[in-house]
N, C-alpha and C. Protein backbone atom coordinates (compact mmCIF):
# COMPACT_ATOMS: atom_id res chain seq x y z
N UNK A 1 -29.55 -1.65 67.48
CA UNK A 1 -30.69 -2.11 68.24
C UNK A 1 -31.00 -1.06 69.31
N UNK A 2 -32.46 -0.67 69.39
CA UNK A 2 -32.46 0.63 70.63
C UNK A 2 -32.88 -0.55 72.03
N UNK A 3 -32.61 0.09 72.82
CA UNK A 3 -32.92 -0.05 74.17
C UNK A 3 -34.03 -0.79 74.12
N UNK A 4 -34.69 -0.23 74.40
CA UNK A 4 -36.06 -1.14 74.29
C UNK A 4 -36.24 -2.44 73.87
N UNK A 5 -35.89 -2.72 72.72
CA UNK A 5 -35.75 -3.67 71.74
C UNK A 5 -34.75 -4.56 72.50
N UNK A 6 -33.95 -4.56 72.82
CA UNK A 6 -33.06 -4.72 73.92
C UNK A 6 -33.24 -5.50 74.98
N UNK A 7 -34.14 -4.73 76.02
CA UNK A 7 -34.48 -4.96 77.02
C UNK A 7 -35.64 -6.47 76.48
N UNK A 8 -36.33 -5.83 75.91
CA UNK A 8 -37.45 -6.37 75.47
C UNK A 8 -36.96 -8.23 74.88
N UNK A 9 -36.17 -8.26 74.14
CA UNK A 9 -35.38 -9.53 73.71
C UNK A 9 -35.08 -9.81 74.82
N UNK A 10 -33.85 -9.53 75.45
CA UNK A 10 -33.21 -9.98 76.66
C UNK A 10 -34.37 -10.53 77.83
N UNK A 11 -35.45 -9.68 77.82
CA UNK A 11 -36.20 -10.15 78.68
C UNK A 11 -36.64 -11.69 78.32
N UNK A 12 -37.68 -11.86 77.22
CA UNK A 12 -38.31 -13.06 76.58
C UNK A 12 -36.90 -13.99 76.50
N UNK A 13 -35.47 -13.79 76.43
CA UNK A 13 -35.14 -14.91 75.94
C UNK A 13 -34.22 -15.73 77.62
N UNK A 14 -34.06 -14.64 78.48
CA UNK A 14 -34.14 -15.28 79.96
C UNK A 14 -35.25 -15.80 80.28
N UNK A 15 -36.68 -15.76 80.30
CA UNK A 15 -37.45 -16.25 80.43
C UNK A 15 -37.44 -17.55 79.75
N UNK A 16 -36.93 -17.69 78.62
CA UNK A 16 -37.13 -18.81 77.73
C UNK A 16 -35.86 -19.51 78.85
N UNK A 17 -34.64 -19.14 79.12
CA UNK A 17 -33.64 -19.92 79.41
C UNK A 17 -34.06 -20.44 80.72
N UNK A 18 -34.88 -19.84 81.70
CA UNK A 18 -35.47 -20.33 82.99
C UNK A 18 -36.37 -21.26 82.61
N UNK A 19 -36.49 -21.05 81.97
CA UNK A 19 -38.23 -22.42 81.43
C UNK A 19 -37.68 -23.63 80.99
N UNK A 20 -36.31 -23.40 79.96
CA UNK A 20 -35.26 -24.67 79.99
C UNK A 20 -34.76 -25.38 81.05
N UNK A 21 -34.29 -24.09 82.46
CA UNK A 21 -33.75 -24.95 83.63
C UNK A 21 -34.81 -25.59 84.16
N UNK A 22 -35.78 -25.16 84.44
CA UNK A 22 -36.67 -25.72 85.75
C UNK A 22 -36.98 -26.72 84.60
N UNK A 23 -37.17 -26.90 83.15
CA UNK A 23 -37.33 -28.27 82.50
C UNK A 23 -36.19 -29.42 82.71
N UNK A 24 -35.04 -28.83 82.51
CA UNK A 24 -33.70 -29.70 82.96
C UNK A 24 -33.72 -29.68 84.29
N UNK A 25 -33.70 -29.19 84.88
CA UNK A 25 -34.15 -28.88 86.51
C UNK A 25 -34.74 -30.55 87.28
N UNK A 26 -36.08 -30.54 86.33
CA UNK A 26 -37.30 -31.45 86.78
C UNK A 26 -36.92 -32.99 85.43
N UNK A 27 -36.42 -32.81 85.05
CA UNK A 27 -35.94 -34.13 83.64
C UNK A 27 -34.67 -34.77 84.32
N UNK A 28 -33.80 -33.83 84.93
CA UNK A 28 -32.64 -34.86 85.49
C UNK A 28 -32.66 -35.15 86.71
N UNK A 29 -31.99 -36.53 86.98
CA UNK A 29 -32.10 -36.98 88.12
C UNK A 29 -30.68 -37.39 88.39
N UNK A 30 -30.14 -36.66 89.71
CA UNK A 30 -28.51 -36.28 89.36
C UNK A 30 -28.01 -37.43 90.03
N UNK A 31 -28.73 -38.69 90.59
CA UNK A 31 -28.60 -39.83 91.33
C UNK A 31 -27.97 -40.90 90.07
N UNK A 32 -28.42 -40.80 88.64
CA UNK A 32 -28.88 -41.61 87.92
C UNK A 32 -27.98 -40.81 86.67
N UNK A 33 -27.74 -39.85 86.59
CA UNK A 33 -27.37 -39.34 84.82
C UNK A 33 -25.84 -39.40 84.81
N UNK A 34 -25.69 -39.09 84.03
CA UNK A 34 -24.17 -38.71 83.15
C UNK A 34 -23.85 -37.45 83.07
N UNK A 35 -22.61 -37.27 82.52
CA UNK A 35 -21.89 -35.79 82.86
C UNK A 35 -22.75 -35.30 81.66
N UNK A 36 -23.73 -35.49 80.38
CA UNK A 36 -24.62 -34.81 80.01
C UNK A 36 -25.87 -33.84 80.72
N UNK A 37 -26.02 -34.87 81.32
CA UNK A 37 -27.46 -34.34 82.37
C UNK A 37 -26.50 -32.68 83.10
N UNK A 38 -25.38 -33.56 83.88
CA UNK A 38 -24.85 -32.27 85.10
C UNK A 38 -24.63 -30.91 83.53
N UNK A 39 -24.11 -31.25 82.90
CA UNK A 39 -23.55 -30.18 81.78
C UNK A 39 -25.04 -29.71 81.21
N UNK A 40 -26.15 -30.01 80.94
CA UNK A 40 -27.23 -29.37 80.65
C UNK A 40 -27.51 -28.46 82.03
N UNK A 41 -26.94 -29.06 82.99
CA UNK A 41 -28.34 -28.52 84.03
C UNK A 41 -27.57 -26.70 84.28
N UNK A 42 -26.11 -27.25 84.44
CA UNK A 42 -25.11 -26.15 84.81
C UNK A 42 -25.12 -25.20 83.19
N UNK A 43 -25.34 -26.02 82.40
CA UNK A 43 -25.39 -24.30 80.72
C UNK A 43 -26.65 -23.70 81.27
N UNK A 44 -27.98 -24.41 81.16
CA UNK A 44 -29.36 -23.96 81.47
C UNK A 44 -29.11 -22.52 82.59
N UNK A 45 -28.57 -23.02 83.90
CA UNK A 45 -28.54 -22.26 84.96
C UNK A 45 -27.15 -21.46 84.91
N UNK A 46 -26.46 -21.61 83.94
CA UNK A 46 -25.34 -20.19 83.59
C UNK A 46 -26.58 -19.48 82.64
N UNK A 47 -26.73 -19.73 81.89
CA UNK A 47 -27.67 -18.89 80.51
C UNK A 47 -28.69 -18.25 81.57
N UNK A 48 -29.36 -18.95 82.24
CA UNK A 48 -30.86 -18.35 83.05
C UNK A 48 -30.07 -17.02 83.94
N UNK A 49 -28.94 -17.37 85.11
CA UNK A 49 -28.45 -16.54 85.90
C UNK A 49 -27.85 -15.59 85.07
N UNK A 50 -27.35 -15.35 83.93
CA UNK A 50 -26.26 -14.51 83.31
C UNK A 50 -27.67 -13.44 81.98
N UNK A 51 -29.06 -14.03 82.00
CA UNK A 51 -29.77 -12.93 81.78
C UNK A 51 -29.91 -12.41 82.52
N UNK A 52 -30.89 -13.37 83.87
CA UNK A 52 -31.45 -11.93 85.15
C UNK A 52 -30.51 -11.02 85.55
N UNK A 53 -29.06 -11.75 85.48
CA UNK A 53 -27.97 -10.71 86.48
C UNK A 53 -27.92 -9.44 85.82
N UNK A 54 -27.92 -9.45 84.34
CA UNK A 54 -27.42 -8.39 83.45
C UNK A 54 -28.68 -7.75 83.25
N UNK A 55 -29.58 -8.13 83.08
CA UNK A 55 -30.76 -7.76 83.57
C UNK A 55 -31.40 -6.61 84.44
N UNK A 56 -30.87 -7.27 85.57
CA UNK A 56 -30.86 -6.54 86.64
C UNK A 56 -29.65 -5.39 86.89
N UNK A 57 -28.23 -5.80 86.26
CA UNK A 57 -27.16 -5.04 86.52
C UNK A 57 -27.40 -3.62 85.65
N UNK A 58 -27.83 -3.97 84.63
CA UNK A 58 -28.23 -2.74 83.35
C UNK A 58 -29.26 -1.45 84.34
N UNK A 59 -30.40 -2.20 84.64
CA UNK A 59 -31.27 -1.58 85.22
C UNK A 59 -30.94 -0.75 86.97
N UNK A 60 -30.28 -1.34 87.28
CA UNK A 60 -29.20 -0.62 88.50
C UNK A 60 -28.64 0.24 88.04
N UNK A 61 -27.50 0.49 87.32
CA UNK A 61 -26.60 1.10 86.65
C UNK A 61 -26.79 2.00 85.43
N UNK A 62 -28.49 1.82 84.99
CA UNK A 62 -29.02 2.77 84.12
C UNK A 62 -30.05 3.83 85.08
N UNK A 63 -30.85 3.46 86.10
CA UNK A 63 -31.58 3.92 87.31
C UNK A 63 -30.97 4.69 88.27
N UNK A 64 -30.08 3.79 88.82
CA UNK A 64 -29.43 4.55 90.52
C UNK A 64 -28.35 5.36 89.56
N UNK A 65 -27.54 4.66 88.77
CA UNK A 65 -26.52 5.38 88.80
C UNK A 65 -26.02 6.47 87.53
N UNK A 66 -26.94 6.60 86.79
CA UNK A 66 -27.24 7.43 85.46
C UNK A 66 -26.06 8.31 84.65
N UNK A 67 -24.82 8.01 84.88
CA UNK A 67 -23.19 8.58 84.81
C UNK A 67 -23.23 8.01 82.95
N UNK A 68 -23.72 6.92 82.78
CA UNK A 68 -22.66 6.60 81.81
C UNK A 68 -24.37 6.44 80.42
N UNK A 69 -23.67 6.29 79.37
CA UNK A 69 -24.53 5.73 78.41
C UNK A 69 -25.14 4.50 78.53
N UNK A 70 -26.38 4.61 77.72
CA UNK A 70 -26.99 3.10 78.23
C UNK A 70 -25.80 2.22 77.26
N UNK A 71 -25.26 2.15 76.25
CA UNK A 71 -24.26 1.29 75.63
C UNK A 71 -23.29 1.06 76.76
N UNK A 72 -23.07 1.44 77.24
CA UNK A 72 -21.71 1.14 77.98
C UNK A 72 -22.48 0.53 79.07
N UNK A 73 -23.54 1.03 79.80
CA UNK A 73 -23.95 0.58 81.40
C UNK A 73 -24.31 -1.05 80.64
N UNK A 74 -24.61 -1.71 79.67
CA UNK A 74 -25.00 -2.73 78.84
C UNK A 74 -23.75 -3.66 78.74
N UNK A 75 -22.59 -3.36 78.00
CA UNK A 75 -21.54 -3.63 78.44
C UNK A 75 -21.07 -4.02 79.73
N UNK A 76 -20.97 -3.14 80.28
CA UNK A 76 -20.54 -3.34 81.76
C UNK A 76 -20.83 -4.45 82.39
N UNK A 77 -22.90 -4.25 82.42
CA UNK A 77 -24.01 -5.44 82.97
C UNK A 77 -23.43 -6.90 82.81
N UNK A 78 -23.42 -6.79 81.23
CA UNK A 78 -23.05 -8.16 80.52
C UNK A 78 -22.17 -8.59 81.25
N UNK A 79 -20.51 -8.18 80.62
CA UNK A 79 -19.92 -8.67 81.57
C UNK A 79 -20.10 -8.86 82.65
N UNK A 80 -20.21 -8.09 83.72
CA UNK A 80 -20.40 -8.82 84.99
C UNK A 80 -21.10 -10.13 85.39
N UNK A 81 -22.16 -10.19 84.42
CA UNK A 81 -23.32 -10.61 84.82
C UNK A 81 -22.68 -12.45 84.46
N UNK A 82 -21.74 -12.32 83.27
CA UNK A 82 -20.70 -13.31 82.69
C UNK A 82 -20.01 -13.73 84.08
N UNK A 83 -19.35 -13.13 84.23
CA UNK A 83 -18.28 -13.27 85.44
C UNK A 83 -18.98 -13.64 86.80
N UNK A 84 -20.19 -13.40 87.24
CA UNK A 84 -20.85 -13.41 88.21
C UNK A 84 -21.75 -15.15 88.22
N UNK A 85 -21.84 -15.20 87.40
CA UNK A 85 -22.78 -16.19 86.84
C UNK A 85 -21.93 -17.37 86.69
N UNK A 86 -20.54 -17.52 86.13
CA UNK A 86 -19.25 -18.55 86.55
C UNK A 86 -18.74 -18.53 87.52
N UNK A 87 -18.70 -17.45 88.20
CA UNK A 87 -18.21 -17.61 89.79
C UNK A 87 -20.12 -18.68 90.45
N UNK A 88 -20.58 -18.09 90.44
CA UNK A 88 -21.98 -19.14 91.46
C UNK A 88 -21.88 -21.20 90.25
N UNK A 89 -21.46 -21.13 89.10
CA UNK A 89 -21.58 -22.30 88.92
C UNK A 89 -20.68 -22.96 89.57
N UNK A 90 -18.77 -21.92 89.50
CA UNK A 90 -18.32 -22.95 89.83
C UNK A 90 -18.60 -23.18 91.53
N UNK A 91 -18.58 -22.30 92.38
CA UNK A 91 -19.00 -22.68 93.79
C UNK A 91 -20.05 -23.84 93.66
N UNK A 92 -21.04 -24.58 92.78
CA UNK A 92 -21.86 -25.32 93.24
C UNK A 92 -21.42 -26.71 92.78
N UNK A 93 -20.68 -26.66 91.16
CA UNK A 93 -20.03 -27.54 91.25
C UNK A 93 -18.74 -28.05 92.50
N UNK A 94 -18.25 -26.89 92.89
CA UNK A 94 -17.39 -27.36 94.15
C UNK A 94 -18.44 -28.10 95.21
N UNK A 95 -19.37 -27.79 95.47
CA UNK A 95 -20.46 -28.17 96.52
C UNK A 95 -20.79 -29.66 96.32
N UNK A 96 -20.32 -29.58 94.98
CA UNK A 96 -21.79 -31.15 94.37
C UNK A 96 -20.46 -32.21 94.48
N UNK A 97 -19.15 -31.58 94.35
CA UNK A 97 -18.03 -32.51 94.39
C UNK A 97 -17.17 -32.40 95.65
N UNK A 98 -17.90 -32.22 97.08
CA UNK A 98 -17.57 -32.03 98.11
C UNK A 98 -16.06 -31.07 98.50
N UNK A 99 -15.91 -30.03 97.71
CA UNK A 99 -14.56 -29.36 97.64
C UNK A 99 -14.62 -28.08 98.28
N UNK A 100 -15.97 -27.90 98.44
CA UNK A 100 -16.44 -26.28 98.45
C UNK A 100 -15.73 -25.97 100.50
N UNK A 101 -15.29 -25.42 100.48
CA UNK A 101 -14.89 -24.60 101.91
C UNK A 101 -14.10 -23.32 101.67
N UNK A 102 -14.20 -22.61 102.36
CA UNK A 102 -14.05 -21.15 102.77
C UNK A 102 -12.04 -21.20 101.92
N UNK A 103 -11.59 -21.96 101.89
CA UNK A 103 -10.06 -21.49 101.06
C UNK A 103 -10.20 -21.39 99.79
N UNK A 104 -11.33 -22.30 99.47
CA UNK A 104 -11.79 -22.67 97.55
C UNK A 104 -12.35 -21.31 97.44
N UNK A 105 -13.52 -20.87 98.62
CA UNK A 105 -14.04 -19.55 98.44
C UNK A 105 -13.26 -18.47 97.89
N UNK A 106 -12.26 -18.34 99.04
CA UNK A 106 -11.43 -17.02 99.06
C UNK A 106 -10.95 -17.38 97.92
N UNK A 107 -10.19 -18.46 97.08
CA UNK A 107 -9.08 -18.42 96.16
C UNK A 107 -10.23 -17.79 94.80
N UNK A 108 -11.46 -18.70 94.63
CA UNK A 108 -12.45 -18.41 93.73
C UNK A 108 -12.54 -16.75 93.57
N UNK A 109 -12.74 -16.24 95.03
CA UNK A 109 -13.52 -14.93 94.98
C UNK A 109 -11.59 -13.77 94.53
N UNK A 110 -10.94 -14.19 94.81
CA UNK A 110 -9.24 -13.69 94.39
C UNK A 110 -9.30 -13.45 93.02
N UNK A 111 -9.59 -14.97 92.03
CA UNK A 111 -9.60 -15.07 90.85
C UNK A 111 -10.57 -13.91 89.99
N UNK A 112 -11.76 -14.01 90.40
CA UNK A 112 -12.27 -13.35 90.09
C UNK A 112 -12.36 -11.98 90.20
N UNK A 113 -11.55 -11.64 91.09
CA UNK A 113 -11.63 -10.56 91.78
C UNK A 113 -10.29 -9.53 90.35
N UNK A 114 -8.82 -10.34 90.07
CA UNK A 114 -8.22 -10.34 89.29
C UNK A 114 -8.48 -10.07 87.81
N UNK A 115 -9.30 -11.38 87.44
CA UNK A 115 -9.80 -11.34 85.80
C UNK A 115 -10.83 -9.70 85.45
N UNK A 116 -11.81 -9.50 86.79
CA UNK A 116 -12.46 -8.51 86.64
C UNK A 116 -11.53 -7.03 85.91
N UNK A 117 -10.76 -6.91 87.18
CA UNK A 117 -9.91 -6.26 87.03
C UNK A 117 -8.95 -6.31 85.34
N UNK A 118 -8.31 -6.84 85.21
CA UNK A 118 -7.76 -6.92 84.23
C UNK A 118 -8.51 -7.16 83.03
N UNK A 119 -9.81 -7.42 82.89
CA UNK A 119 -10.71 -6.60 82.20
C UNK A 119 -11.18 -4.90 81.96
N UNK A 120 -11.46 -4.72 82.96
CA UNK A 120 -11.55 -3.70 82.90
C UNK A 120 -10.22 -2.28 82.73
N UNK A 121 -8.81 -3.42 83.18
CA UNK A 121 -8.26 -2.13 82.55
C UNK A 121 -7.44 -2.52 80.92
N UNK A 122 -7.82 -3.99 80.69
CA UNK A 122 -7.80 -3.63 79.29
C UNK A 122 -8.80 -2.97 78.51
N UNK A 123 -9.57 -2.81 78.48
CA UNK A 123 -10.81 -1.91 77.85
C UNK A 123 -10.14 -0.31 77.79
N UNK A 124 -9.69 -0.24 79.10
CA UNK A 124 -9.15 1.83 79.38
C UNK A 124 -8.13 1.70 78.60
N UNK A 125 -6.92 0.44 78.28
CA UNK A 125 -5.87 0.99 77.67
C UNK A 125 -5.96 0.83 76.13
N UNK A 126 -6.59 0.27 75.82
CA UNK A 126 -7.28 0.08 74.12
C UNK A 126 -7.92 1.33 73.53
């Protein structure tokens, strides 16, 4: 698949996944639903956040920082954009289940901080 083609998909199908949230967004009423409703609303808004991020991370990292191949700066995006995008759900589910304070933070932002890592240096030793 070239770049373009790429970009071009990725673009239309975040758009499509934002048009799902603000539909699940505006359809649930979190007073009233079931752990269906919360589990649509939180895939919708992982899928929507985990295009723009990569999205945006590709286009950073293909622009400012021009070092690597667009395959790899793509890679990279993705992942992060994965990892970035489960770190903000789970902080809101902590929020929505009154848990969220600055120790959940730090331990959250640790975890992540770890898995990143040990991603990335399994990739170098493979």
């Amino acid at each position: 698949m070239t770049l373009k083609k790429y970009l071009s998909v990725m673009s239309v199908l975040t758009a499509v996944c934002w048009g799902i949230f603000f539909f699940v967004a505006d359809l649930v009423d979190p007073t009233a639903t079931n752990w269906l409703g919360f589990l649509l609303f939180y895939l919708a808004l992982f899928a929507s956040l985990s295009g723009t991020i990569a999205l945006l991370g590709f286009v950073f990292r293909f622009i400012i920082i021009k070092k690597e191949l667009a395959f790899n700066s793509v890679k990279v995006a993705f992942r992060r954009s994965f990892l970035f995008s489960a770190f903000i759900i789970l902080l809101l589910m902590l929020q929505a289940a009154d848990l969220f304070n600055w120790l959940n933070l730090l331990l959250l932002v640790i975890i992540f901080s770890i898995l990143e890592l040990f991603l990335v240096n399994y990739r170098q030793s493979r």
